[in-house]
C-alpha atoms as a PDB file:
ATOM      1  CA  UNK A   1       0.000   0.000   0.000  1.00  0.00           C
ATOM      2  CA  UNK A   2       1.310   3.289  -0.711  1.00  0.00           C
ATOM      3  CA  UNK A   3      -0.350   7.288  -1.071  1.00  0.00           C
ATOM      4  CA  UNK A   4      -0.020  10.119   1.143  1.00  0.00           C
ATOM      5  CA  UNK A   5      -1.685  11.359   4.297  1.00  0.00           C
ATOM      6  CA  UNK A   6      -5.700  10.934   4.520  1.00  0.00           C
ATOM      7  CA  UNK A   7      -5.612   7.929   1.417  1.00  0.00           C
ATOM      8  CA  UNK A   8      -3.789   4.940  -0.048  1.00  0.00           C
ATOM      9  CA  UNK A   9      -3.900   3.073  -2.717  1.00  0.00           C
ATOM     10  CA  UNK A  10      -3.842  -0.683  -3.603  1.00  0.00           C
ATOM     11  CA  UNK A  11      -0.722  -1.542  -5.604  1.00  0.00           C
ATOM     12  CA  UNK A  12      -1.555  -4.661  -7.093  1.00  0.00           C
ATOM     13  CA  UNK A  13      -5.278  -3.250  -8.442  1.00  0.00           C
ATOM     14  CA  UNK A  14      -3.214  -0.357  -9.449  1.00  0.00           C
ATOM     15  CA  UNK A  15      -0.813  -1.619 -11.798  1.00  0.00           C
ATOM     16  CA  UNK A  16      -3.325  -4.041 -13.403  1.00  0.00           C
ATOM     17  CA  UNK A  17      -5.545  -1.201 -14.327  1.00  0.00           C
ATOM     18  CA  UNK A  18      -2.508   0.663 -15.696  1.00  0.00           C
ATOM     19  CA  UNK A  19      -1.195  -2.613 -17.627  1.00  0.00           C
ATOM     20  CA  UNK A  20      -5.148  -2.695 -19.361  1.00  0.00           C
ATOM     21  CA  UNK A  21      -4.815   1.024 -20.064  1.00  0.00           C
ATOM     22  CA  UNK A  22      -1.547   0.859 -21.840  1.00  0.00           C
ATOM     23  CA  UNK A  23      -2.682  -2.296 -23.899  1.00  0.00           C
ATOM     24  CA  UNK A  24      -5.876  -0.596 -24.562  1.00  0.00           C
ATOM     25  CA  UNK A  25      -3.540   2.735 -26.064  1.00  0.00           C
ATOM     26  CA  UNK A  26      -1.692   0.275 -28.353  1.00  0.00           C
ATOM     27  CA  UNK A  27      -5.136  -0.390 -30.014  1.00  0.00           C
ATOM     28  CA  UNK A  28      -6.355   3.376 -30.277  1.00  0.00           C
ATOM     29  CA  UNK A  29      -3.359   4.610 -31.355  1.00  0.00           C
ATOM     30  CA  UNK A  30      -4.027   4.663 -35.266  1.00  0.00           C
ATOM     31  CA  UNK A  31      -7.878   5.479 -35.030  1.00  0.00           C
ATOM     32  CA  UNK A  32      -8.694   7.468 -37.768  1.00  0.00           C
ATOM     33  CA  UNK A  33     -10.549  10.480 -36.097  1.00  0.00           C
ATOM     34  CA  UNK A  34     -12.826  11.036 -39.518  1.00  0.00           C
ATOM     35  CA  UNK A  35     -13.787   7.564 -39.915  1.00  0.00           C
ATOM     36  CA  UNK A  36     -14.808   7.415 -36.239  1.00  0.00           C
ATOM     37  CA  UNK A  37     -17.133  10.323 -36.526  1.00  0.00           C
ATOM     38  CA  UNK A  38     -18.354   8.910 -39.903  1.00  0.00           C
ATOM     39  CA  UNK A  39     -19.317   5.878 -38.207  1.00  0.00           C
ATOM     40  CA  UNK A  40     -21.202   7.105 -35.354  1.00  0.00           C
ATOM     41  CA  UNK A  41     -22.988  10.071 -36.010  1.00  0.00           C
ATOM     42  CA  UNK A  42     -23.315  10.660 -32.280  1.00  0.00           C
ATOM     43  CA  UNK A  43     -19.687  10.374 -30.933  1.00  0.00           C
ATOM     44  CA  UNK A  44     -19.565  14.671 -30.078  1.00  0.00           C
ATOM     45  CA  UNK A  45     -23.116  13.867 -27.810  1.00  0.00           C
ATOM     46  CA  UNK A  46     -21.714  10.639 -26.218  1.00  0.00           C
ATOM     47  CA  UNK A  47     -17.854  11.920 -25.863  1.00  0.00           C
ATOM     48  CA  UNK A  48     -18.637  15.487 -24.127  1.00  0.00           C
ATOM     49  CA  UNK A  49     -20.363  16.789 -21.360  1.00  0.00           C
ATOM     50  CA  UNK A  50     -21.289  20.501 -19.648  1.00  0.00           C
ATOM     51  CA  UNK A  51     -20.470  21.824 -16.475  1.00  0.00           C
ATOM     52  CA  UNK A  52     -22.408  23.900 -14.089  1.00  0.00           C
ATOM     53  CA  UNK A  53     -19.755  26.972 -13.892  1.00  0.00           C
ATOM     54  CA  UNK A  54     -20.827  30.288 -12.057  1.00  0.00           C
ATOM     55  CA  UNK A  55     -24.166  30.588 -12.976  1.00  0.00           C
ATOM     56  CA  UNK A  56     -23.233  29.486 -17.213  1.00  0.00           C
ATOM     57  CA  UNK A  57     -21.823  26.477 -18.438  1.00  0.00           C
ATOM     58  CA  UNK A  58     -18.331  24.586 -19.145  1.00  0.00           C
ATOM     59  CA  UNK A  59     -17.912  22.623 -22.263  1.00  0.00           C
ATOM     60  CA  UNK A  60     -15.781  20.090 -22.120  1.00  0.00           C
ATOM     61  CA  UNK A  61     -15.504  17.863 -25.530  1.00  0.00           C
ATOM     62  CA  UNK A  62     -13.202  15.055 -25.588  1.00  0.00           C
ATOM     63  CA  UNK A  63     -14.737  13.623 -28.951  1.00  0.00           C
ATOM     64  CA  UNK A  64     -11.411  14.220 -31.011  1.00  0.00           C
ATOM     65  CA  UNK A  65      -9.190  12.459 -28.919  1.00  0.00           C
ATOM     66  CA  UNK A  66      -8.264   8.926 -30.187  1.00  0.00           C
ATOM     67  CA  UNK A  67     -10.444   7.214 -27.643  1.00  0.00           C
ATOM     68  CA  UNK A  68     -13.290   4.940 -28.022  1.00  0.00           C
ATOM     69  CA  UNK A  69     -15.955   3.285 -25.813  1.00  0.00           C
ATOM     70  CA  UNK A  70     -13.534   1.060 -23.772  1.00  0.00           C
ATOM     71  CA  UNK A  71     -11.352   4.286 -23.288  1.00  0.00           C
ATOM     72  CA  UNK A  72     -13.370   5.864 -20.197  1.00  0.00           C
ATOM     73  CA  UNK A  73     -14.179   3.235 -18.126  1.00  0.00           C
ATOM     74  CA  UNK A  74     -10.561   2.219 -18.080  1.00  0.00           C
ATOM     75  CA  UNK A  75      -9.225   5.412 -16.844  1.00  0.00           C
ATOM     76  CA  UNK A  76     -12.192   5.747 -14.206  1.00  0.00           C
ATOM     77  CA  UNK A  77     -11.163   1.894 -13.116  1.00  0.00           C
ATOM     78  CA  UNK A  78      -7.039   3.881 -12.725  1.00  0.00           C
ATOM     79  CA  UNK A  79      -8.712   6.420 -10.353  1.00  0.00           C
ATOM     80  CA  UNK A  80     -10.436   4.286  -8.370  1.00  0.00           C
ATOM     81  CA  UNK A  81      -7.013   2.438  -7.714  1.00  0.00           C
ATOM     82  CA  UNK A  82      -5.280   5.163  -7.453  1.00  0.00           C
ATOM     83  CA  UNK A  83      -7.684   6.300  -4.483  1.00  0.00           C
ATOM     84  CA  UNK A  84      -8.465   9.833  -6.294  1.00  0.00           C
ATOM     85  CA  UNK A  85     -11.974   9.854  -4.521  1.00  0.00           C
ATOM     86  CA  UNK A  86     -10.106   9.210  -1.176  1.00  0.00           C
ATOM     87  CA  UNK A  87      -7.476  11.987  -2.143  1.00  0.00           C
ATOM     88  CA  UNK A  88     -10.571  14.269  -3.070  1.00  0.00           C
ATOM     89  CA  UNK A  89     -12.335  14.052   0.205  1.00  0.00           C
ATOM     90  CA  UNK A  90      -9.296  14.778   2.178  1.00  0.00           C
ATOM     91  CA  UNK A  91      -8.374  17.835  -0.110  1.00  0.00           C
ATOM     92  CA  UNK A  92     -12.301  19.041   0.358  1.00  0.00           C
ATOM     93  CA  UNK A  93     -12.024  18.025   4.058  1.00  0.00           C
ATOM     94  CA  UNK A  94      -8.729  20.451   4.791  1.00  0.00           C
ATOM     95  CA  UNK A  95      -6.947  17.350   5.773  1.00  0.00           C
ATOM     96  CA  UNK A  96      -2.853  17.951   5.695  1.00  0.00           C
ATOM     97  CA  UNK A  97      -2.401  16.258   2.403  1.00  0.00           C
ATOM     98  CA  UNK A  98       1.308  18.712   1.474  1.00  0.00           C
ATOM     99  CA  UNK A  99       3.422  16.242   2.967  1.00  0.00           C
ATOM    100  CA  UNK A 100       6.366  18.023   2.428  1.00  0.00           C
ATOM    101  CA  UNK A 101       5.342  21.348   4.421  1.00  0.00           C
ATOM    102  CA  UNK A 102       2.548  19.002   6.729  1.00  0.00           C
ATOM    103  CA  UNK A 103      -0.030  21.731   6.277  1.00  0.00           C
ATOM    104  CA  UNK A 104      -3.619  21.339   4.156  1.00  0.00           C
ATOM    105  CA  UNK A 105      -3.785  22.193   0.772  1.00  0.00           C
ATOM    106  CA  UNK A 106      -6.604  24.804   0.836  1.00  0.00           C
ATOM    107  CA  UNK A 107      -6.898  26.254  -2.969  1.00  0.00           C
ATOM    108  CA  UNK A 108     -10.299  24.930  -3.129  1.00  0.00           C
ATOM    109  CA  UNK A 109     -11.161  26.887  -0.057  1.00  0.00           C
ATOM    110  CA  UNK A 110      -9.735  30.264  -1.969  1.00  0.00           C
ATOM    111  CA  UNK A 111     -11.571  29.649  -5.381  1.00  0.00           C
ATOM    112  CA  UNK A 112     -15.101  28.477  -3.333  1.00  0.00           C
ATOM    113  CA  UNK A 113     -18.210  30.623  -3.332  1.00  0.00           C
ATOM    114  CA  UNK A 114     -20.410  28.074  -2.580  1.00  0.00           C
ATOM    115  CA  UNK A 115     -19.722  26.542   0.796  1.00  0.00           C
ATOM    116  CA  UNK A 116     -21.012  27.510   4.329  1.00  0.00           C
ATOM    117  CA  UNK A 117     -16.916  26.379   5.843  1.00  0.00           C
ATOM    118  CA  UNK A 118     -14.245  24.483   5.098  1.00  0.00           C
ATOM    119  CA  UNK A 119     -12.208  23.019   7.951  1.00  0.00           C
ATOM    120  CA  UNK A 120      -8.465  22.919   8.856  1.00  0.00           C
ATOM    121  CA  UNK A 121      -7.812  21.711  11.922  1.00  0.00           C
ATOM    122  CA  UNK A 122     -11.048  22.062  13.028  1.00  0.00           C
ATOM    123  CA  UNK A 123     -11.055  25.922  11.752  1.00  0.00           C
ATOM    124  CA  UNK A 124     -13.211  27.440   9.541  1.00  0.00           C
ATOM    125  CA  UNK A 125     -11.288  29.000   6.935  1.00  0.00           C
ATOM    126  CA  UNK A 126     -13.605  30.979   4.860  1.00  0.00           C
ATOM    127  CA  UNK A 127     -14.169  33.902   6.952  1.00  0.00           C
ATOM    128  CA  UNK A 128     -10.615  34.545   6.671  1.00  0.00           C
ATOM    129  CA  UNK A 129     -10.712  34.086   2.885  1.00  0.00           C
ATOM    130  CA  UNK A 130     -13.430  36.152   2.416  1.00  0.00           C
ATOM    131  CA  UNK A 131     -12.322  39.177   4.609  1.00  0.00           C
ATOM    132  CA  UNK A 132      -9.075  39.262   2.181  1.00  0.00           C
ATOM    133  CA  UNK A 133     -11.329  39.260  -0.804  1.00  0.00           C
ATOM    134  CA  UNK A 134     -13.364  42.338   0.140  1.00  0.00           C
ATOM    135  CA  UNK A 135      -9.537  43.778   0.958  1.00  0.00           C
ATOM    136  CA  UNK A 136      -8.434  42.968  -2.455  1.00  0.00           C
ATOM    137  CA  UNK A 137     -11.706  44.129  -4.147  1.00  0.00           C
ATOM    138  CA  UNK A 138     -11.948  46.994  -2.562  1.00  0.00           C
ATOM    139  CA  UNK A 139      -8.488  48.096  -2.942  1.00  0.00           C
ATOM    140  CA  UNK A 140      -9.010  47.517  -6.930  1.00  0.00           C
ATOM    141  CA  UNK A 141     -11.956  49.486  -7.019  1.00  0.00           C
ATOM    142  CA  UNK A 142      -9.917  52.240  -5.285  1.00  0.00           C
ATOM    143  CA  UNK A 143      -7.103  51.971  -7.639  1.00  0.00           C
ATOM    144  CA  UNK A 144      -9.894  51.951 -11.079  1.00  0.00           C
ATOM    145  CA  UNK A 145     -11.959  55.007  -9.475  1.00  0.00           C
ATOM    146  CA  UNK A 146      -8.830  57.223  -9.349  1.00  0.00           C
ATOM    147  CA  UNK A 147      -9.085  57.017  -5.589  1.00  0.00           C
ATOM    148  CA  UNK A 148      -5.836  55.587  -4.692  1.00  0.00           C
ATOM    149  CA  UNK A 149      -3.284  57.618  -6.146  1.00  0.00           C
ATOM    150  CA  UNK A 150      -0.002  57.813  -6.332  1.00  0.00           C
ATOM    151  CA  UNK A 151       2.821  60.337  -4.341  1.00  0.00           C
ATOM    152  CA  UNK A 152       1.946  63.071  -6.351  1.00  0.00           C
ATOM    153  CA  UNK A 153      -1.876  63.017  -6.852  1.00  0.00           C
ATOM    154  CA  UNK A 154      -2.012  61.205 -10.300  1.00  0.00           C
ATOM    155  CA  UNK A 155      -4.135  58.281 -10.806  1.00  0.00           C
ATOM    156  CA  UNK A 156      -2.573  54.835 -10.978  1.00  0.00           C
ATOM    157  CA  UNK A 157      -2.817  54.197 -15.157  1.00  0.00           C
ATOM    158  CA  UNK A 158      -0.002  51.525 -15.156  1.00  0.00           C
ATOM    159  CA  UNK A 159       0.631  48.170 -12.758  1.00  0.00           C
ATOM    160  CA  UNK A 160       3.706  45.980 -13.166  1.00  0.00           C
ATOM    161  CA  UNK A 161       3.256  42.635 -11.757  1.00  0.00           C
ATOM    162  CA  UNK A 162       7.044  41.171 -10.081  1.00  0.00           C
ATOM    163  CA  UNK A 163       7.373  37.594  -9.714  1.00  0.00           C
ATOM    164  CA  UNK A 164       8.466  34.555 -10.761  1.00  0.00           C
ATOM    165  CA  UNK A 165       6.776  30.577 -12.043  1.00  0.00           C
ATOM    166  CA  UNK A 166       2.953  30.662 -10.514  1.00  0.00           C
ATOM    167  CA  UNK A 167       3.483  34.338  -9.338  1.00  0.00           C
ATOM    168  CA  UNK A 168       3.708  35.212 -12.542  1.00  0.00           C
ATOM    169  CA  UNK A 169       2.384  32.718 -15.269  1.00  0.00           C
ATOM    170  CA  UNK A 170      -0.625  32.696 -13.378  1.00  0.00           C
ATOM    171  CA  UNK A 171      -1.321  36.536 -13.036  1.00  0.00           C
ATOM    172  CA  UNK A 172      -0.630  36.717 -16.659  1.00  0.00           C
ATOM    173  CA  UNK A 173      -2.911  34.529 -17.903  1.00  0.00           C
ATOM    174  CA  UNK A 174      -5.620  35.540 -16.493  1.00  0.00           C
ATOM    175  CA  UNK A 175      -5.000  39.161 -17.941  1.00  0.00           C
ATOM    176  CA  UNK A 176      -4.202  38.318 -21.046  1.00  0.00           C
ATOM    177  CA  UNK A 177      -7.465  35.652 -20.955  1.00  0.00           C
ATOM    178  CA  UNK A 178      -9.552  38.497 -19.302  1.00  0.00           C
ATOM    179  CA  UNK A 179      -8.207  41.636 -21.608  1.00  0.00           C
ATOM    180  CA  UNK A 180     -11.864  42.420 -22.980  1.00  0.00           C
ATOM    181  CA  UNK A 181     -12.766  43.271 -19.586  1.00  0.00           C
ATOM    182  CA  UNK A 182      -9.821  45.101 -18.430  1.00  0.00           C
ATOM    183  CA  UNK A 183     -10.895  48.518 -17.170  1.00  0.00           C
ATOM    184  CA  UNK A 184      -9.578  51.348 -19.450  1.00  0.00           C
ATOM    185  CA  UNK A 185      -6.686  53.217 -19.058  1.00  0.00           C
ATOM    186  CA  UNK A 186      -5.308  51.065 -17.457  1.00  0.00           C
ATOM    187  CA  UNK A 187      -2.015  49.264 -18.846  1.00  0.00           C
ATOM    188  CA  UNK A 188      -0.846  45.513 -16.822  1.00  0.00           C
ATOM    189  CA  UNK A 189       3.078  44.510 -17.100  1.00  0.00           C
ATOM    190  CA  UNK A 190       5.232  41.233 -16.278  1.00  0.00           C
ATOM    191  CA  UNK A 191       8.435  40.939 -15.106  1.00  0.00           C
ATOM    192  CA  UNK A 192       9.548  37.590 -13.907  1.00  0.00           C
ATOM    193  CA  UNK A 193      13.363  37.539 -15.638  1.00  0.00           C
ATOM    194  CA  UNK A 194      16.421  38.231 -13.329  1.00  0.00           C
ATOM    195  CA  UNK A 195      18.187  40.045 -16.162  1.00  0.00           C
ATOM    196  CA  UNK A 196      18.107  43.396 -15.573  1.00  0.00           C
ATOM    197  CA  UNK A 197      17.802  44.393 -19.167  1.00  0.00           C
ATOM    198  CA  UNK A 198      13.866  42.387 -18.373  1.00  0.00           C
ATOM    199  CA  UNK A 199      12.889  45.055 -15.587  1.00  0.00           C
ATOM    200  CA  UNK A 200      15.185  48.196 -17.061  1.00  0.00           C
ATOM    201  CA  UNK A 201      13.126  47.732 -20.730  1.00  0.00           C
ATOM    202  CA  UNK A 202       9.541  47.581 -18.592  1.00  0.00           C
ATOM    203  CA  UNK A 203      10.696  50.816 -16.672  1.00  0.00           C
ATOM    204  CA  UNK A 204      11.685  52.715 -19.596  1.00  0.00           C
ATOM    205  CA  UNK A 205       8.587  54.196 -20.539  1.00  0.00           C
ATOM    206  CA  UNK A 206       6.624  54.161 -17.585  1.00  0.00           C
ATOM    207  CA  UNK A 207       6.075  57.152 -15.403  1.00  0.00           C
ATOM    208  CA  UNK A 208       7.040  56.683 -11.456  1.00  0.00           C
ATOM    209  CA  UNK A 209       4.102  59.001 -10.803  1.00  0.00           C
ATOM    210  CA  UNK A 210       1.638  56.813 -12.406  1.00  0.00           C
ATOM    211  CA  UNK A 211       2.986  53.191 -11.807  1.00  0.00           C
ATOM    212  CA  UNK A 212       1.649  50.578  -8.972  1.00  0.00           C
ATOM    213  CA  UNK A 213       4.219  47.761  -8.871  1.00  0.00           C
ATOM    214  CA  UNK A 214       2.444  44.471  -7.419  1.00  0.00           C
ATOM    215  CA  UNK A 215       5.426  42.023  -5.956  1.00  0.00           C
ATOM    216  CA  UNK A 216       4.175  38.461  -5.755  1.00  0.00           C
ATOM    217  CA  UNK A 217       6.020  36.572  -3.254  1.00  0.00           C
ATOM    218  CA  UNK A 218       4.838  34.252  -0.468  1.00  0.00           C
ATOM    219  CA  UNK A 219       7.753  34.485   1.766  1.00  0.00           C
ATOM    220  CA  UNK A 220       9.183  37.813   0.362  1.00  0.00           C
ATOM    221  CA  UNK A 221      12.519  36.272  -0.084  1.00  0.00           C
ATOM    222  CA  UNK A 222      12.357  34.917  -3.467  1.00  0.00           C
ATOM    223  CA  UNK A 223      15.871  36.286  -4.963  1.00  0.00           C
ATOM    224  CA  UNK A 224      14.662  37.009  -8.155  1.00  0.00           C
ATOM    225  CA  UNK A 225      11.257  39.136  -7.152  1.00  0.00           C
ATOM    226  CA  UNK A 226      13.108  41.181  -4.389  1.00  0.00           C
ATOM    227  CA  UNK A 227      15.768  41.514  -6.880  1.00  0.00           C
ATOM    228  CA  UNK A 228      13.471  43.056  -9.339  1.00  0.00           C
ATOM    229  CA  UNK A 229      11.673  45.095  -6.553  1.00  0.00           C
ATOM    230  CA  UNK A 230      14.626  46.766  -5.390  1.00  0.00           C
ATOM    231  CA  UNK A 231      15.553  47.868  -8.701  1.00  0.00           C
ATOM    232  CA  UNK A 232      11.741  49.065  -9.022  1.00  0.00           C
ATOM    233  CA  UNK A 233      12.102  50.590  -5.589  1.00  0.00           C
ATOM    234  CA  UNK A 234      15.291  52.745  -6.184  1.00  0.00           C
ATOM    235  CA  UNK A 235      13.822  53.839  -9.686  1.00  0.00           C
ATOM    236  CA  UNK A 236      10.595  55.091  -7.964  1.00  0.00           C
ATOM    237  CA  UNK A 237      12.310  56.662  -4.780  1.00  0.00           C
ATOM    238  CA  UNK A 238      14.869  58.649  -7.108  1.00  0.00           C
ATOM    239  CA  UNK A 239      11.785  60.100  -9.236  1.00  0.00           C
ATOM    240  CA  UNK A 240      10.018  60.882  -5.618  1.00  0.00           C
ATOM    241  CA  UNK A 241      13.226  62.138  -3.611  1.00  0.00           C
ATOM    242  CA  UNK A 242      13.026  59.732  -0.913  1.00  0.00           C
ATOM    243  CA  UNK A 243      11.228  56.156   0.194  1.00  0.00           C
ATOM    244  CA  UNK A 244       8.000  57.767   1.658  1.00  0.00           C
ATOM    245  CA  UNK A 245       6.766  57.030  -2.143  1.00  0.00           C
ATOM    246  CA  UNK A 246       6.853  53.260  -1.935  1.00  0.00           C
ATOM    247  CA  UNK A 247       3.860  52.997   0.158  1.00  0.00           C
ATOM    248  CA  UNK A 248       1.806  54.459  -2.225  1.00  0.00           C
ATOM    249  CA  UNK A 249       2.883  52.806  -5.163  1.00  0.00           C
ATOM    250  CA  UNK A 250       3.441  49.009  -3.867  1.00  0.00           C
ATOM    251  CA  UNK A 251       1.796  46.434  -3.051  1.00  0.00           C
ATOM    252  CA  UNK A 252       2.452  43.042  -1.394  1.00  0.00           C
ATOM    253  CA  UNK A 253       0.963  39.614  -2.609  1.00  0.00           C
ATOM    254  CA  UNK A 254       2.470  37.775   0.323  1.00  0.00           C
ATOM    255  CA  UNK A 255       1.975  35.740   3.645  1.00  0.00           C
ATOM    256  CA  UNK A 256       5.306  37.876   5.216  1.00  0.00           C
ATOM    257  CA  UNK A 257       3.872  41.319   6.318  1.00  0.00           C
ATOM    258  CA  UNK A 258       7.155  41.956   8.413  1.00  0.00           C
ATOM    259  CA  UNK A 259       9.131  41.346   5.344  1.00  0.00           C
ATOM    260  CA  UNK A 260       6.714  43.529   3.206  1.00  0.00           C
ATOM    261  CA  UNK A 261       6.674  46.249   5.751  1.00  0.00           C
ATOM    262  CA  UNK A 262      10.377  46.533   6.424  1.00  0.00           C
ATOM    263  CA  UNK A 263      10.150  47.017   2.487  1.00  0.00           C
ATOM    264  CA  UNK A 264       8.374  49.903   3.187  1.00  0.00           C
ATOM    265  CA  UNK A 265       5.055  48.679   2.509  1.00  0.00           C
ATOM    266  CA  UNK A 266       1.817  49.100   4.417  1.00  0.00           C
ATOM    267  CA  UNK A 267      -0.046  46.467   6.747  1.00  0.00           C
END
């Protein structure tokens, strides 16, 4: 038996699912996707499904893969081996399933909008979660309305995000996904590379008076985001005259307010 903390998983009924899937691949390998929708006119209806999503619906069509009939109930017969509905409870139940920091992996408790709580360690997490949200959503609406502005009493028109793998593919996506709805005037920039031709090339045609730098960092130590901030730091303060600027034109995406605030940002 092996798995991680809250589920296991039986060896033996895993590996003899696994051996049937990979046989199964060998025969679906050279399907020819045309013939296959020639021959059943119906394979789109009986190889898709929706998904309730926020109040529309999620597509998800898996028709022009090379699978066939045999192809799903052989990879739900791998997840039942593998224990994914035991491994799905304890994830939903706040259970410490990050083995390597022993702490519960709660992004289902950031993302929900649904649930009345969600537990860890017999605390409900969500009025936490949702406290930050009104933080962050309120601090936005500040920054669109021309209410939060910068040292010298100009709106905020540009925001530079600084960070590095999911503090900055992340955040990017989602702009670039979300760009129809972006609120006007209102330019987003990435900087993730250490090179500091990366950060000196984003800089060169901003204005310090009008820029809010975001630095995404969940222990405020990552070398290459505080590397990057403290070039954007010294760029802004030399525009401004001093540091007194820096509270007014960062922000910290991080679990280390001592860090942040020794930075010279704002609890």
């Amino acid at each position: 038996m092996s798995g991680s903390p809250g589920w296991s998983r039986d060896q033996g009924a895993w590996e003899l699912a696994w051996r049937r899937l990979e046989a199964h691949a060998r025969g679906v390998r050279d399907l020819d996707l045309r013939e296959a929708f020639r021959s059943d006119p119906h394979r789109f209806e009986r190889f898709s499904m929706t998904l309730p999503l926020a109040g529309t619906e999620l597509l998800a069509d898996y028709s022009k893969h090379l699978i066939s009939a045999e192809t799903l109930p052989l990879l739900v017969a791998l997840a039942h081996a593998s224990g994914l509905e035991q491994a799905r409870t304890a994830l939903f139940a706040g259970e410490r399933i990050n083995s390597t920091e022993d702490r519960p992996a709660l992004h289902v408790a950031l993302r929900d909008t649904t649930s009345e709580s969600i537990l860890a360690d017999g605390v409900d997490v969500l009025p936490e979660v949702r406290a930050v949200r009104r933080r962050m959503r309120d601090f936005t609406r500040a920054v669109h309305a021309g209410d939060w502005r910068g040292y010298s009493g100009e709106r905020i028109t540009d925001v530079v995000n600084i960070g590095i793998g999911g503090s900055h593919l992340g955040p990017q996506m989602v702009v670039r996904a979300l760009e129809p709805y972006a609120a006007e005037g209102m330019r987003v920039r990435f900087v993730s590379n250490v090179d500091g031709a990366a950060i000196t090339r984003v800089l060169s045609d901003l204005d310090p008076q009008t820029t809010l730098f975001l630095v995404a960092s969940k222990t405020f130590t990552t070398q290459e985001t505080m590397m990057n901030a403290r070039t954007a730091r010294d760029w802004l303060s030399r525009a401004a005259g001093d540091d007194s600027a820096v509270s007014r034109h960062f922000v910290a995406i991080s679990s280390a307010v001592d860090r942040a605030q020794a930075f010279g940002i704002p609890d």
